[in-house]
N, C-alpha and C. Protein backbone atom coordinates (compact mmCIF):
# COMPACT_ATOMS: atom_id res chain seq x y z
N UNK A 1 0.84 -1.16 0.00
CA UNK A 1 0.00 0.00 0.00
C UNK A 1 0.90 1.23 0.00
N UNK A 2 0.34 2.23 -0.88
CA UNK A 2 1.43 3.41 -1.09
C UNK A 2 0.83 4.27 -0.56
N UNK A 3 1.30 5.31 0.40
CA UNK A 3 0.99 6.89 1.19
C UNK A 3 1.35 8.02 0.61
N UNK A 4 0.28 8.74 0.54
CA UNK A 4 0.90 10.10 -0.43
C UNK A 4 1.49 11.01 0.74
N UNK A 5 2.49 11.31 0.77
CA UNK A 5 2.72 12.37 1.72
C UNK A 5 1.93 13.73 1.55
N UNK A 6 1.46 14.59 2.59
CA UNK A 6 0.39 15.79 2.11
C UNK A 6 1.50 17.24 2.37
N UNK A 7 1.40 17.61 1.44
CA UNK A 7 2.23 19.09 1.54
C UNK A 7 2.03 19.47 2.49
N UNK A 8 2.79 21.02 3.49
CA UNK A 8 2.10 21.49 3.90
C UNK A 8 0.64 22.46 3.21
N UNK A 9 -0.25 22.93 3.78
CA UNK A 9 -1.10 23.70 3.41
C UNK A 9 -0.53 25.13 3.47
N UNK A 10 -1.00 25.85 2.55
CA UNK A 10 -0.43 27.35 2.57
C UNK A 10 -1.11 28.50 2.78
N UNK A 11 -1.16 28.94 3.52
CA UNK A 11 -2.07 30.11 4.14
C UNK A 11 -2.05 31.26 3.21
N UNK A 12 -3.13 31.45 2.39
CA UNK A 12 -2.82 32.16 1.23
C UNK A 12 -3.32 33.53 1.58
N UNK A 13 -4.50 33.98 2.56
CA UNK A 13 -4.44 34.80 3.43
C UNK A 13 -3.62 35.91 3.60
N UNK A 14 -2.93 36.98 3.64
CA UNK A 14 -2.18 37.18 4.47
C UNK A 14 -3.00 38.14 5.40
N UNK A 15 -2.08 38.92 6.60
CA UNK A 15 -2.91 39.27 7.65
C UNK A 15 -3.48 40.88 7.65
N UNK A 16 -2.67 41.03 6.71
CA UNK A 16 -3.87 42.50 6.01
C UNK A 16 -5.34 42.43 5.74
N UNK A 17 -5.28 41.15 4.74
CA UNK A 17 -6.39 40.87 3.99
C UNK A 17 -7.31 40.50 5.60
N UNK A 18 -7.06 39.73 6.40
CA UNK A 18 -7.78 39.41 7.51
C UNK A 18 -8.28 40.71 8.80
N UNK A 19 -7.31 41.60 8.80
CA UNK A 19 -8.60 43.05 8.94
C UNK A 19 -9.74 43.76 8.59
N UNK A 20 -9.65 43.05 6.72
CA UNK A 20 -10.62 43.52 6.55
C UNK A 20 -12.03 43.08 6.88
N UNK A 21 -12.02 42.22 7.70
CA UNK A 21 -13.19 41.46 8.21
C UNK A 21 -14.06 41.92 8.30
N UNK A 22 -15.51 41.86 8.00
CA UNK A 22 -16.87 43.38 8.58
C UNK A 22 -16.58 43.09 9.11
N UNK A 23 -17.38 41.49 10.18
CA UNK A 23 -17.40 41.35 11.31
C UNK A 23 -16.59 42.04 12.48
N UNK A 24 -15.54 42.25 12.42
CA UNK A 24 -14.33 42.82 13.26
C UNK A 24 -15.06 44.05 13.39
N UNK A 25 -15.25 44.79 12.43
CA UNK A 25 -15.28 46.34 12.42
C UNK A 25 -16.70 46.56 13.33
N UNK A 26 -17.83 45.56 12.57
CA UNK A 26 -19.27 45.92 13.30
C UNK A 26 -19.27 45.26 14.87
N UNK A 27 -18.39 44.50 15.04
CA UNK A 27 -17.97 44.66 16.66
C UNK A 27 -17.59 45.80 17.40
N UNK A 28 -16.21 45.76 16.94
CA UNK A 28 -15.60 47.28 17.73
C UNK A 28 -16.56 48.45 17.67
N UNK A 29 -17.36 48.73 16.57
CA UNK A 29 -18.84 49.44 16.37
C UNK A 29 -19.32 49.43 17.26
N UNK A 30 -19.85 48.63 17.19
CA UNK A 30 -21.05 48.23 18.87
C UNK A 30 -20.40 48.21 19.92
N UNK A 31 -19.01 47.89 20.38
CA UNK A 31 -18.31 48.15 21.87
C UNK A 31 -17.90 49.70 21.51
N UNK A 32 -17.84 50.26 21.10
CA UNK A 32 -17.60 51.53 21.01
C UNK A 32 -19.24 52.50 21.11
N UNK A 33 -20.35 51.89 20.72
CA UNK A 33 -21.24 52.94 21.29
C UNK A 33 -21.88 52.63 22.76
N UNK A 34 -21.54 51.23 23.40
CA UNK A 34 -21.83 50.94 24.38
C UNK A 34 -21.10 51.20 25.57
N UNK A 35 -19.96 51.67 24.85
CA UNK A 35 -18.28 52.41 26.06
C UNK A 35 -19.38 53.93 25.78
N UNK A 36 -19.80 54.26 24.69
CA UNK A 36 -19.92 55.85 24.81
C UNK A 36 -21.04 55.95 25.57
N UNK A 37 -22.26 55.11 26.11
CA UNK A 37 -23.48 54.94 26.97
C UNK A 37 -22.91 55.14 28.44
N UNK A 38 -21.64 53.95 28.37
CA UNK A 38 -20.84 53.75 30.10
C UNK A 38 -20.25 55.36 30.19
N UNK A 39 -19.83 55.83 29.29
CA UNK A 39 -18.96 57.31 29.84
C UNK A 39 -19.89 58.24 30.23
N UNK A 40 -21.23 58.45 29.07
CA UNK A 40 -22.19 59.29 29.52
C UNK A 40 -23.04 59.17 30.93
N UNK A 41 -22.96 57.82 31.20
CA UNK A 41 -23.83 57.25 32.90
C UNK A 41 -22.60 57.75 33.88
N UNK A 42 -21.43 57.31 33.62
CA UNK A 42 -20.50 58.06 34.61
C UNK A 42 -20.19 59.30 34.91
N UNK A 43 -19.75 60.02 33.17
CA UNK A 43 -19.30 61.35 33.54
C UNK A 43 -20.18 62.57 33.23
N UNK A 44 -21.83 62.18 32.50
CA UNK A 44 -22.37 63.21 31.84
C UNK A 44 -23.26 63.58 32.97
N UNK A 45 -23.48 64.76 32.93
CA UNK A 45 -24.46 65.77 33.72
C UNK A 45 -25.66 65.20 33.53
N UNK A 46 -26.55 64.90 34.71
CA UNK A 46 -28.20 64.85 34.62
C UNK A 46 -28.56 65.37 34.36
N UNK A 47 -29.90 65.46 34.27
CA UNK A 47 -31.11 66.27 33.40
C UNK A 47 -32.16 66.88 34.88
N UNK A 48 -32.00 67.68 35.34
CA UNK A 48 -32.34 68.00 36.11
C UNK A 48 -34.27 68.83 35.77
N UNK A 49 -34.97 68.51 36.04
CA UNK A 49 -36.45 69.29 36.08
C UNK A 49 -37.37 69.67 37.27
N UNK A 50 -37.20 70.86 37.33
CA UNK A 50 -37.92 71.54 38.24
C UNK A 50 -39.47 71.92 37.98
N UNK A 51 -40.36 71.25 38.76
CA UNK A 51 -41.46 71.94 38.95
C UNK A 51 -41.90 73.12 40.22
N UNK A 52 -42.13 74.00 39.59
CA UNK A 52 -42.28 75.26 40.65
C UNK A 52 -40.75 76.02 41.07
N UNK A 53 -40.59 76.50 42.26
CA UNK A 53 -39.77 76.96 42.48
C UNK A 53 -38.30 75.95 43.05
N UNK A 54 -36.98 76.59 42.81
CA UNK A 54 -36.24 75.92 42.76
C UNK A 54 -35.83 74.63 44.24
N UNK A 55 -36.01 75.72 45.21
CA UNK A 55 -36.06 75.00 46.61
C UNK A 55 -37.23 74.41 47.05
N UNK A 56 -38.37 74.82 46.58
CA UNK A 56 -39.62 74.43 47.21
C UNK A 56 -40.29 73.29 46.31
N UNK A 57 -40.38 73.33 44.84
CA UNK A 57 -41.21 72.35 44.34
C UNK A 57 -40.48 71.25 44.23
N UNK A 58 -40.82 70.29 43.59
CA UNK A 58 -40.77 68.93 42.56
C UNK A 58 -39.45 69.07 41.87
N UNK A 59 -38.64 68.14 42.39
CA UNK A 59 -37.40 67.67 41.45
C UNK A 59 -37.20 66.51 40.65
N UNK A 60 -37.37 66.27 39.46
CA UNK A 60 -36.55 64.66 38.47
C UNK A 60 -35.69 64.94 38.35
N UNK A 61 -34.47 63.97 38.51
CA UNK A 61 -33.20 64.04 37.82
C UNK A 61 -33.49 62.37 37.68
N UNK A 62 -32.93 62.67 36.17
CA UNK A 62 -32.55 61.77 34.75
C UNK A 62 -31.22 61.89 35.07
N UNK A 63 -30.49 60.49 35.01
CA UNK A 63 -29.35 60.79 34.18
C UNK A 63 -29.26 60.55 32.95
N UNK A 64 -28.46 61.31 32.21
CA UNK A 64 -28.08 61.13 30.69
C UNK A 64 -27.82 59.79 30.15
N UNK A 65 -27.43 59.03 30.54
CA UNK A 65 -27.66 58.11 29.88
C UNK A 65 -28.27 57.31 29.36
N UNK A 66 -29.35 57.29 29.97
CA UNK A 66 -30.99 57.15 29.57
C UNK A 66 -31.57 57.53 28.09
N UNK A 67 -30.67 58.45 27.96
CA UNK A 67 -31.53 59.22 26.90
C UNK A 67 -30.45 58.87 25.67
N UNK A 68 -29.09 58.49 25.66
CA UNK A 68 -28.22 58.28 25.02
C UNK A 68 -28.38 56.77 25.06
N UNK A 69 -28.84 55.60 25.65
CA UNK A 69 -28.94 54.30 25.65
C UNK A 69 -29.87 53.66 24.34
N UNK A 70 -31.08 54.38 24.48
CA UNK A 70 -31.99 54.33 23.22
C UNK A 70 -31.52 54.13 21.40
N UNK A 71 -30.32 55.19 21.68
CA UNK A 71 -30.04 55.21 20.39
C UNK A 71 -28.77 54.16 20.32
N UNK A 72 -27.86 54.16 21.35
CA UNK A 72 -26.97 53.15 21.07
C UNK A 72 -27.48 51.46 20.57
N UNK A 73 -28.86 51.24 21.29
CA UNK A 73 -29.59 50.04 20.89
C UNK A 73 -30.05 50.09 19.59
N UNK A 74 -30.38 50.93 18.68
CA UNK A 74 -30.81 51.15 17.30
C UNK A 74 -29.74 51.39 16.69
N UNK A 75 -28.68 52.23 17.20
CA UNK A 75 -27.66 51.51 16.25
C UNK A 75 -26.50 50.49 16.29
N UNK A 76 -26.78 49.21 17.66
CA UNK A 76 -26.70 47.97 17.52
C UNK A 76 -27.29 47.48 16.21
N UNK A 77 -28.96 47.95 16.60
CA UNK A 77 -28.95 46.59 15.76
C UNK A 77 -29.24 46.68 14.41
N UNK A 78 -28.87 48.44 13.88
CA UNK A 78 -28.30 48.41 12.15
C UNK A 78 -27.30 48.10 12.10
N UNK A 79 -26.22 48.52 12.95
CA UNK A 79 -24.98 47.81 12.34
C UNK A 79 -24.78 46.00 12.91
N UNK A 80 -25.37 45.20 13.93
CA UNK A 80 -25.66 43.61 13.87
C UNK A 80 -26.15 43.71 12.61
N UNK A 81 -27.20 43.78 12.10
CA UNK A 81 -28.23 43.39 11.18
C UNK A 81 -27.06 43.52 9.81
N UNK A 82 -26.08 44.92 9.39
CA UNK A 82 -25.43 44.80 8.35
C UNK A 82 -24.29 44.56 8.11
N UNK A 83 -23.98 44.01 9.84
CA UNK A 83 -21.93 43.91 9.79
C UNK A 83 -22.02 42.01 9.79
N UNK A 84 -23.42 41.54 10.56
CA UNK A 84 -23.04 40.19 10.77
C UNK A 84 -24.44 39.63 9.71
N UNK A 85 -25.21 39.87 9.24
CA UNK A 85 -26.08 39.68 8.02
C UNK A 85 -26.32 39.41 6.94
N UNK A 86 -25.01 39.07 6.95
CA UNK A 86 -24.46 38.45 5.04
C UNK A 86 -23.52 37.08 5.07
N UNK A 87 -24.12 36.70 3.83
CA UNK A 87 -22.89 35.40 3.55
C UNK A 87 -21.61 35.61 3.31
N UNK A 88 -20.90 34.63 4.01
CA UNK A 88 -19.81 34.75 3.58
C UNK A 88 -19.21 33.74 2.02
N UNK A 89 -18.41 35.03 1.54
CA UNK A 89 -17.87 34.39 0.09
C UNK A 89 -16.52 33.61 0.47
N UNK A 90 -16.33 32.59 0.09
CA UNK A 90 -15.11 31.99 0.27
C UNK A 90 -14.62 31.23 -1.06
């Protein structure tokens, strides 16, 4: 019985071409608007609303991030829907 010996395989790849990944990019995407939600809950000013006078009536405080969370979730999930949403060509 005869054995073919198997070449090595050659990684034709190189590691440029493998940055260009969407996937990669629509990740760091989405950890990047969800770091910008965490900075605004930490470092952004509330939303302060007064009813009536300043010492005497009704106070809400919002914090900002609340209001900045909304949109980071909508644009999750356009960029999920168009970074991880396609076939891959191989």
């Amino acid at each position: 019985m005869t054995t073919i010996p198997h070449e090595p395989v050659q990684d034709t790849e190189r590691r440029s071409l493998r940055l260009l990944v969407p996937e990669m990019w629509a990740s760091l995407a989405i950890v990047a608007m969800w770091l910008a939600v965490l900075f605004a809950a930490i470092y952004g000013p509330d939303l302060v609303s007064a009813n009536g006078v300043a010492d005497i009536g009704e106070r809400t405080t919002v914090p900002s991030a609340v209001l900045v969370a909304p949109f980071a979730f909508l644009g999750t999930w356009v960029v999920a829907k168009y970074g991880f949403g396609h076939e891959r060509k191989e």
